[in-house]
Protein backbone atom coordinates (compact mmCIF):
# COMPACT_ATOMS: atom_id res chain seq x y z
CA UNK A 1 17.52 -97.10 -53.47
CA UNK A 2 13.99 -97.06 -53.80
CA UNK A 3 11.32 -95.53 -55.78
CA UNK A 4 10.90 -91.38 -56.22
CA UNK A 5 8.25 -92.04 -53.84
CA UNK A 6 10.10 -93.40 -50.70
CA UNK A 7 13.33 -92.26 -48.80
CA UNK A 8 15.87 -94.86 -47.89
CA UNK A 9 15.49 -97.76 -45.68
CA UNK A 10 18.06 -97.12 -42.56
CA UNK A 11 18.58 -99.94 -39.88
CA UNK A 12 20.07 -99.00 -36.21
CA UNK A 13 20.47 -95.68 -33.93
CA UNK A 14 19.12 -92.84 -35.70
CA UNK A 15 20.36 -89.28 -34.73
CA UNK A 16 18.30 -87.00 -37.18
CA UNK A 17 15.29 -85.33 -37.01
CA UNK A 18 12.43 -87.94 -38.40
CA UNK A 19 11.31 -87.24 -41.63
CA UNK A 20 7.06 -87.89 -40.46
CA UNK A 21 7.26 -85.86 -37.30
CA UNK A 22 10.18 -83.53 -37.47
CA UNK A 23 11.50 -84.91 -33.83
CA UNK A 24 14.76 -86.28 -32.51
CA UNK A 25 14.45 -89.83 -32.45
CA UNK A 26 17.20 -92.80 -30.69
CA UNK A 27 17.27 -96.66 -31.56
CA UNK A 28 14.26 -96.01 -34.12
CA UNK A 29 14.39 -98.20 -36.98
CA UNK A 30 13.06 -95.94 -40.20
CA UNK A 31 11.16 -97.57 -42.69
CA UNK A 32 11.02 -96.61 -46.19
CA UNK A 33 8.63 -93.45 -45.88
CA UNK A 34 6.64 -92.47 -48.34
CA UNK A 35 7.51 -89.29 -49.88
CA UNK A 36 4.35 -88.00 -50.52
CA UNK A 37 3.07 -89.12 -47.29
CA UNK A 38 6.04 -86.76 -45.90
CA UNK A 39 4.99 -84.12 -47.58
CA UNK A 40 1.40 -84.46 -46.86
CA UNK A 41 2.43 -84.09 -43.35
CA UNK A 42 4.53 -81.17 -43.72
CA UNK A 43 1.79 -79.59 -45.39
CA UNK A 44 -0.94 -80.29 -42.87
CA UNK A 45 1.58 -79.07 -40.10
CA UNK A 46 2.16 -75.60 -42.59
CA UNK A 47 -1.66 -75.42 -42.94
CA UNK A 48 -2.41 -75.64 -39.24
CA UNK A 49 -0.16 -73.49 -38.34
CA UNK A 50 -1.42 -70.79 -40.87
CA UNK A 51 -4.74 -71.54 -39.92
CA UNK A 52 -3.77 -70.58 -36.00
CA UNK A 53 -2.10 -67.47 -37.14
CA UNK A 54 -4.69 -66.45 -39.19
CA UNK A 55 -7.40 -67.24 -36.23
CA UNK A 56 -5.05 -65.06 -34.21
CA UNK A 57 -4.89 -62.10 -36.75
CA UNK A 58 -9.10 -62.10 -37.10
CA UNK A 59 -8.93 -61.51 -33.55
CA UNK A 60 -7.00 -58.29 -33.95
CA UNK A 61 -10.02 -56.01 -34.94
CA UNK A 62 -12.59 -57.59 -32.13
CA UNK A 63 -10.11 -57.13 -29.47
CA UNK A 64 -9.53 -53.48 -30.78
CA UNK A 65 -13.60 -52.95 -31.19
CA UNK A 66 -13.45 -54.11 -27.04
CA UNK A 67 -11.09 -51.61 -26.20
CA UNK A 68 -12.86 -49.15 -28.26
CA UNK A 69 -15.98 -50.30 -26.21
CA UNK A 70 -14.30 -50.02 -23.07
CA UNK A 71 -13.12 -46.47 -23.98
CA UNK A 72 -16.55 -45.36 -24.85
CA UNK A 73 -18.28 -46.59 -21.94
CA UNK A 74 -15.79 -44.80 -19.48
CA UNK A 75 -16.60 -41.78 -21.96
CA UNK A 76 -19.83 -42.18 -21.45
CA UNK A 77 -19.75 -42.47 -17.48
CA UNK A 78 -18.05 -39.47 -17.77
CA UNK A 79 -20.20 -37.20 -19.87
CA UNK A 80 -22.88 -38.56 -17.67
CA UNK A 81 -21.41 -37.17 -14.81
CA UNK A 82 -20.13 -34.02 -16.54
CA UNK A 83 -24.14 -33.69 -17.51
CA UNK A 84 -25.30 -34.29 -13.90
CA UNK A 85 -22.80 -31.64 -12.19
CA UNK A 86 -24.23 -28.88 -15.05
CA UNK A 87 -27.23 -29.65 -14.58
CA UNK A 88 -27.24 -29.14 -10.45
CA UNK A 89 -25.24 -25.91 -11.44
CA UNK A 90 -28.13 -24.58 -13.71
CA UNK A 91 -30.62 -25.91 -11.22
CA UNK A 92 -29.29 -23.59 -8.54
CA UNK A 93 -28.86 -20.79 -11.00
CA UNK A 94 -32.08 -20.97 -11.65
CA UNK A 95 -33.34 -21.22 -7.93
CA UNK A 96 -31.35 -18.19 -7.27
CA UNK A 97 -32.80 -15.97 -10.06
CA UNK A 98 -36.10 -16.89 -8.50
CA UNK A 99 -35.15 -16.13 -5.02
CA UNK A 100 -33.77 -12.61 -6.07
CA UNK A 101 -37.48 -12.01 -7.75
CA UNK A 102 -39.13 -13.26 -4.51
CA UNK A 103 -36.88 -10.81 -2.18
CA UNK A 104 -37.81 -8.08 -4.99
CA UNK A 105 -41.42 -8.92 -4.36
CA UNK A 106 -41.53 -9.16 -0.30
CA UNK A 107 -39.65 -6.05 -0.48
CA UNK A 108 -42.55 -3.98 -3.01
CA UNK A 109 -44.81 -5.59 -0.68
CA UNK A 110 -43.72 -4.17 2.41
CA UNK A 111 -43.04 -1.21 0.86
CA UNK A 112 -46.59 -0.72 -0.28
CA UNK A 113 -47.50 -1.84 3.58
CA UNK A 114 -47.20 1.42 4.44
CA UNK A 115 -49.80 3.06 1.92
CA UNK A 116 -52.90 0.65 2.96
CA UNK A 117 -55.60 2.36 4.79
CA UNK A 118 -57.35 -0.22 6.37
CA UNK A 119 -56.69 -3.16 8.94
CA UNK A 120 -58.61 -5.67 6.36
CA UNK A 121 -55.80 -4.04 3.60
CA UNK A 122 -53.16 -4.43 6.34
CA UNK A 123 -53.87 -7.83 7.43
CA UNK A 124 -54.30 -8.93 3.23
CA UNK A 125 -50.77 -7.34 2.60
CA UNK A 126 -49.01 -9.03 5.81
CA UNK A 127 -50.83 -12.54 4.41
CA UNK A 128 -48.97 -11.76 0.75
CA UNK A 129 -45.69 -11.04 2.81
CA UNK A 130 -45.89 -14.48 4.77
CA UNK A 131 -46.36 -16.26 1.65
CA UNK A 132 -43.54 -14.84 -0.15
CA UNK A 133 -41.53 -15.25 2.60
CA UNK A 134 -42.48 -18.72 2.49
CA UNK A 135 -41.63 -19.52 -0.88
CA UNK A 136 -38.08 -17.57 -0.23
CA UNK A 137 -37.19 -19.97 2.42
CA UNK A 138 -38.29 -23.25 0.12
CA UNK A 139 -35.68 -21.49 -2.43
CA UNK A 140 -33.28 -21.16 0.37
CA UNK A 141 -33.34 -24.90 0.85
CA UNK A 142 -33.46 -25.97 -2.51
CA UNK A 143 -29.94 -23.91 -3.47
CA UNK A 144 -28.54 -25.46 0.06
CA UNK A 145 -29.76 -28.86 -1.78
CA UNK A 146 -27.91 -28.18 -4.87
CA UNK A 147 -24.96 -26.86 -3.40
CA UNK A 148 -24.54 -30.31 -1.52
CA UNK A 149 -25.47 -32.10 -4.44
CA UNK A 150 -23.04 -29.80 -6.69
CA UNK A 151 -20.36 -30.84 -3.98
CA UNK A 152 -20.59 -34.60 -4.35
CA UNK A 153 -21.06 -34.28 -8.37
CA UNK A 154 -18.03 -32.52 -8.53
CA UNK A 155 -15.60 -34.92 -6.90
CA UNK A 156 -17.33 -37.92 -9.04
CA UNK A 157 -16.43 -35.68 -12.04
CA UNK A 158 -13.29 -35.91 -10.59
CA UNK A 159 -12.97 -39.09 -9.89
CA UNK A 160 -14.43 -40.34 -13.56
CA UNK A 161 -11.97 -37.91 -15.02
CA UNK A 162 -9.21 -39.79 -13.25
CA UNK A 163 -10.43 -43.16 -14.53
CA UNK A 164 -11.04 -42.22 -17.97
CA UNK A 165 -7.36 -40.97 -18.19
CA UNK A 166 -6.47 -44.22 -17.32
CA UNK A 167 -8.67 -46.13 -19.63
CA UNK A 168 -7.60 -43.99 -21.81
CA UNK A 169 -3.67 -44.29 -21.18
CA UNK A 170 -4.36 -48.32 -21.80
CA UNK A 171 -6.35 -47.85 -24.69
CA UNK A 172 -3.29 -46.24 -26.68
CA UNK A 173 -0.96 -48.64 -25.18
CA UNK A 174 -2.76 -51.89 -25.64
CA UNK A 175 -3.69 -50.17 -29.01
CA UNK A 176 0.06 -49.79 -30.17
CA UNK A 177 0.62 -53.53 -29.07
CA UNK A 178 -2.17 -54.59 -30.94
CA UNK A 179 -1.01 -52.69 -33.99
CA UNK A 180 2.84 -54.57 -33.37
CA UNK A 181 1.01 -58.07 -33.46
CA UNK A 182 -1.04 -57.56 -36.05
CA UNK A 183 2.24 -56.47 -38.60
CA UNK A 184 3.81 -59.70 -36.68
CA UNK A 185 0.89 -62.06 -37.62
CA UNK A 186 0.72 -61.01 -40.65
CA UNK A 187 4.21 -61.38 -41.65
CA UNK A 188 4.10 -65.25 -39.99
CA UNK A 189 1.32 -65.63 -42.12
CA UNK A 190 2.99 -64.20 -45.33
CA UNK A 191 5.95 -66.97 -44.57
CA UNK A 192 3.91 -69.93 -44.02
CA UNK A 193 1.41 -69.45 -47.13
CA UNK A 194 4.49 -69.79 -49.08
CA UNK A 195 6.20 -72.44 -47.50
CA UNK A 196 1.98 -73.84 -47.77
CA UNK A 197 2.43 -73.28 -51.14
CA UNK A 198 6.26 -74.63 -51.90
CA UNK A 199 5.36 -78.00 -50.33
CA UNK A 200 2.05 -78.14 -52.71
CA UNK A 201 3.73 -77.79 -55.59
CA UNK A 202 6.17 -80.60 -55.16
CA UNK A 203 3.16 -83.32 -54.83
CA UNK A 204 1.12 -84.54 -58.14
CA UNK A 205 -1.77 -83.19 -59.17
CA UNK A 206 -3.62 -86.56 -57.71
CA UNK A 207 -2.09 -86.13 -54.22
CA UNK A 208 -2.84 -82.48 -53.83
CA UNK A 209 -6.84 -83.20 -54.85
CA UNK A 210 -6.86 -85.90 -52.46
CA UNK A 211 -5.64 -83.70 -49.87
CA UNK A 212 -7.44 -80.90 -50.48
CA UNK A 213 -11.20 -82.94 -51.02
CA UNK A 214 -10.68 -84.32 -47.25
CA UNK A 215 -8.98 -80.71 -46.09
CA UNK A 216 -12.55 -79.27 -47.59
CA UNK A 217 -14.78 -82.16 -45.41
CA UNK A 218 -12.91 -82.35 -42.43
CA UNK A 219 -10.89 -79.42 -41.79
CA UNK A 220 -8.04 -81.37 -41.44
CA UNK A 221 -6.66 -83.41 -43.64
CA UNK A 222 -4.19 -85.53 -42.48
CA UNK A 223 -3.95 -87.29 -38.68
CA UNK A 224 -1.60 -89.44 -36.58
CA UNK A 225 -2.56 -92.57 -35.80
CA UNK A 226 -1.55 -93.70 -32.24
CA UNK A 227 -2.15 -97.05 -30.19
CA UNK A 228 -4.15 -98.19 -33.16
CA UNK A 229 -6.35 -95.31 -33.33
CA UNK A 230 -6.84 -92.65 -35.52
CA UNK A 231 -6.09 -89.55 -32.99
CA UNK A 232 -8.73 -87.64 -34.29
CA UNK A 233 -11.82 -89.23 -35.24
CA UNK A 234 -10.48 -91.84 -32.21
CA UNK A 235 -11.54 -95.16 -34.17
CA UNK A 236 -10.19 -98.50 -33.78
CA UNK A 237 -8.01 -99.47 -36.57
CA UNK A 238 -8.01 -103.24 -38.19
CA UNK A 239 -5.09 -104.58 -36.42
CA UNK A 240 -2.70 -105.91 -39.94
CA UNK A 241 -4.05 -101.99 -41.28
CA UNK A 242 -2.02 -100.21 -38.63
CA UNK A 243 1.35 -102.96 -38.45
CA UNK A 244 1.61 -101.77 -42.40
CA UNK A 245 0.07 -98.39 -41.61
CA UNK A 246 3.07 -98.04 -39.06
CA UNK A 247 5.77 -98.62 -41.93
CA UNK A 248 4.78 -94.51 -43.50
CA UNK A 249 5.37 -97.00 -46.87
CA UNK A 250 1.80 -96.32 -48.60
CA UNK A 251 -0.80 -92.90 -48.43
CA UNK A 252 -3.67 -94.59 -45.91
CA UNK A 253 -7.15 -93.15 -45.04
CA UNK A 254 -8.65 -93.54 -42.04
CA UNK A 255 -11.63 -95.90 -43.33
CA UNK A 256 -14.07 -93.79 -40.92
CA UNK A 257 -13.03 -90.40 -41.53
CA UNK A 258 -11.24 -90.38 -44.53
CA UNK A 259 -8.21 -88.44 -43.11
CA UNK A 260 -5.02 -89.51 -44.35
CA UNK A 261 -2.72 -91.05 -41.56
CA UNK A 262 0.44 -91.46 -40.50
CA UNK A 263 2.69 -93.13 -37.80
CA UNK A 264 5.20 -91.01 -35.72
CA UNK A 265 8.02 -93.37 -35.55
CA UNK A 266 9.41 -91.03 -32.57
CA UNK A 267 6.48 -92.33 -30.58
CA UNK A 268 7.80 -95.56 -30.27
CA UNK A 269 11.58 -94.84 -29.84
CA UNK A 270 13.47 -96.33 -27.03
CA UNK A 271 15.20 -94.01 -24.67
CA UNK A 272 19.17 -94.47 -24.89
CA UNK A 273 20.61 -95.61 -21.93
CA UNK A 274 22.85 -93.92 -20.07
């Protein structure tokens, strides 16, 4: 048996999950692992893995605020619309109250046609007539204007009505799921801050610190090294370093980035033959 500090040394064909990586290894030979080192790992793996779902839940409330954003601007397009077709409407109400007071006046006018005593009054009145008559037929056009104009704002009201029920039909739907991921993110994260926290409290008080000081500078704390290379800062091991880093025996730092390594024996396991 070894110390508290290292699991058992095991020779030949291994059929358990390995105590580093957590895979299904065949034909790997295990070397005494550290314990702490195992833990340190398991921790790391908890931490990411909170750290993801937590990423995921901050994104809840921005992908709401787009969908809220979304709404609104469909809302907006069609209130815009809405305002355009009342407008036309009160536009042609407006041309029509005028044309009404321009028949009243041609119709005073020729009325008091019929009173003048000279030509010069005559000609002067049929002048007033032609001008009103004038301005009647400009109204004319401008209600055939908003009439057509009317027409083509009503069928984009319409038509902005349609999409906005839509949007609108997503926005509650994409809204509930939202609302179902966020209660399952948040439970995922509820489990793995305590299974975050069970693992710290098993390691010393000097392991933890040394975890948490690189965790704190680098985000990550602890890294595989791979081929002789740290996998995340990507620097070249000394060659004797990684044979004993390889053995999980001893808490390593990666001499360039200060992350604490360790070697997935899994990597290196020999496919059983057939």
């Amino acid at each position: 048996m070894g110390n508290d500090n290292h699991a058992c040394r095991v020779r030949g064909t291994v059929h358990a999950p390995c105590p580093i990586s957590g895979r299904m290894a065949r034909r790997v030979e295990c070397a005494a692992v550290n314990v702490d080192l195992e833990r340190l790992v398991q921790l790391q793996k908890t931490a990411s893995q909170l750290q993801k779902v937590e990423a995921e839940l901050a994104q809840v409330p921005r992908d709401r605020a787009a969908l809220e954003a979304r709404l609104s601007e469909e809302r907006a397009r069609l209130d815009e619309a809405r305002t355009g077709l009342q407008g036309s409407q009160k536009n042609r109400k407006q041309h029509e109250t005028e044309l009404q007071d321009l028949e009243q006046k041609r119709s005073k006018y020729k009325s008091q046609l019929m009173d003048v005593k000279t030509n010069k009054e005559y000609t002067a009145m049929l002048h007033e007539i032609e001008g009103v008559e004038r301005e009647i037929r400009g109204r004319e056009d401008l209600i055939l204007g908003e009439m057509e104009k009317t027409e083509t704002l009503n069928d984009e009201v319409k038509q902005e009505e349609q999409v906005f029920k839509a949007v609108e039909q997503r926005f509650r739907e994409e809204g509930s799921s939202l609302d179902a991921r966020a209660r399952s993110l948040q439970v995922q994260a509820e489990q793995l801050r305590a299974e975050r926290d069970a693992v710290a409290a098993t390691l010393s008080p000097a392991v933890m610190d040394l975890y948490a000081r690189v965790a704190k500078l680098r985000g990550v704390a602890v890294a595989e090294a791979r081929d002789g290379t740290c996998q995340v800062c990507h620097v070249k091991l000394r060659p004797q370093m990684y044979v004993d880093l390889k053995k999980n025996e001893a808490i390593v730092q990666c001499p360039a980035c200060n992350r604490i390594l360790f070697y997935d024996t899994t990597a290196a396991a020999v496919p059983s033959q057939p």
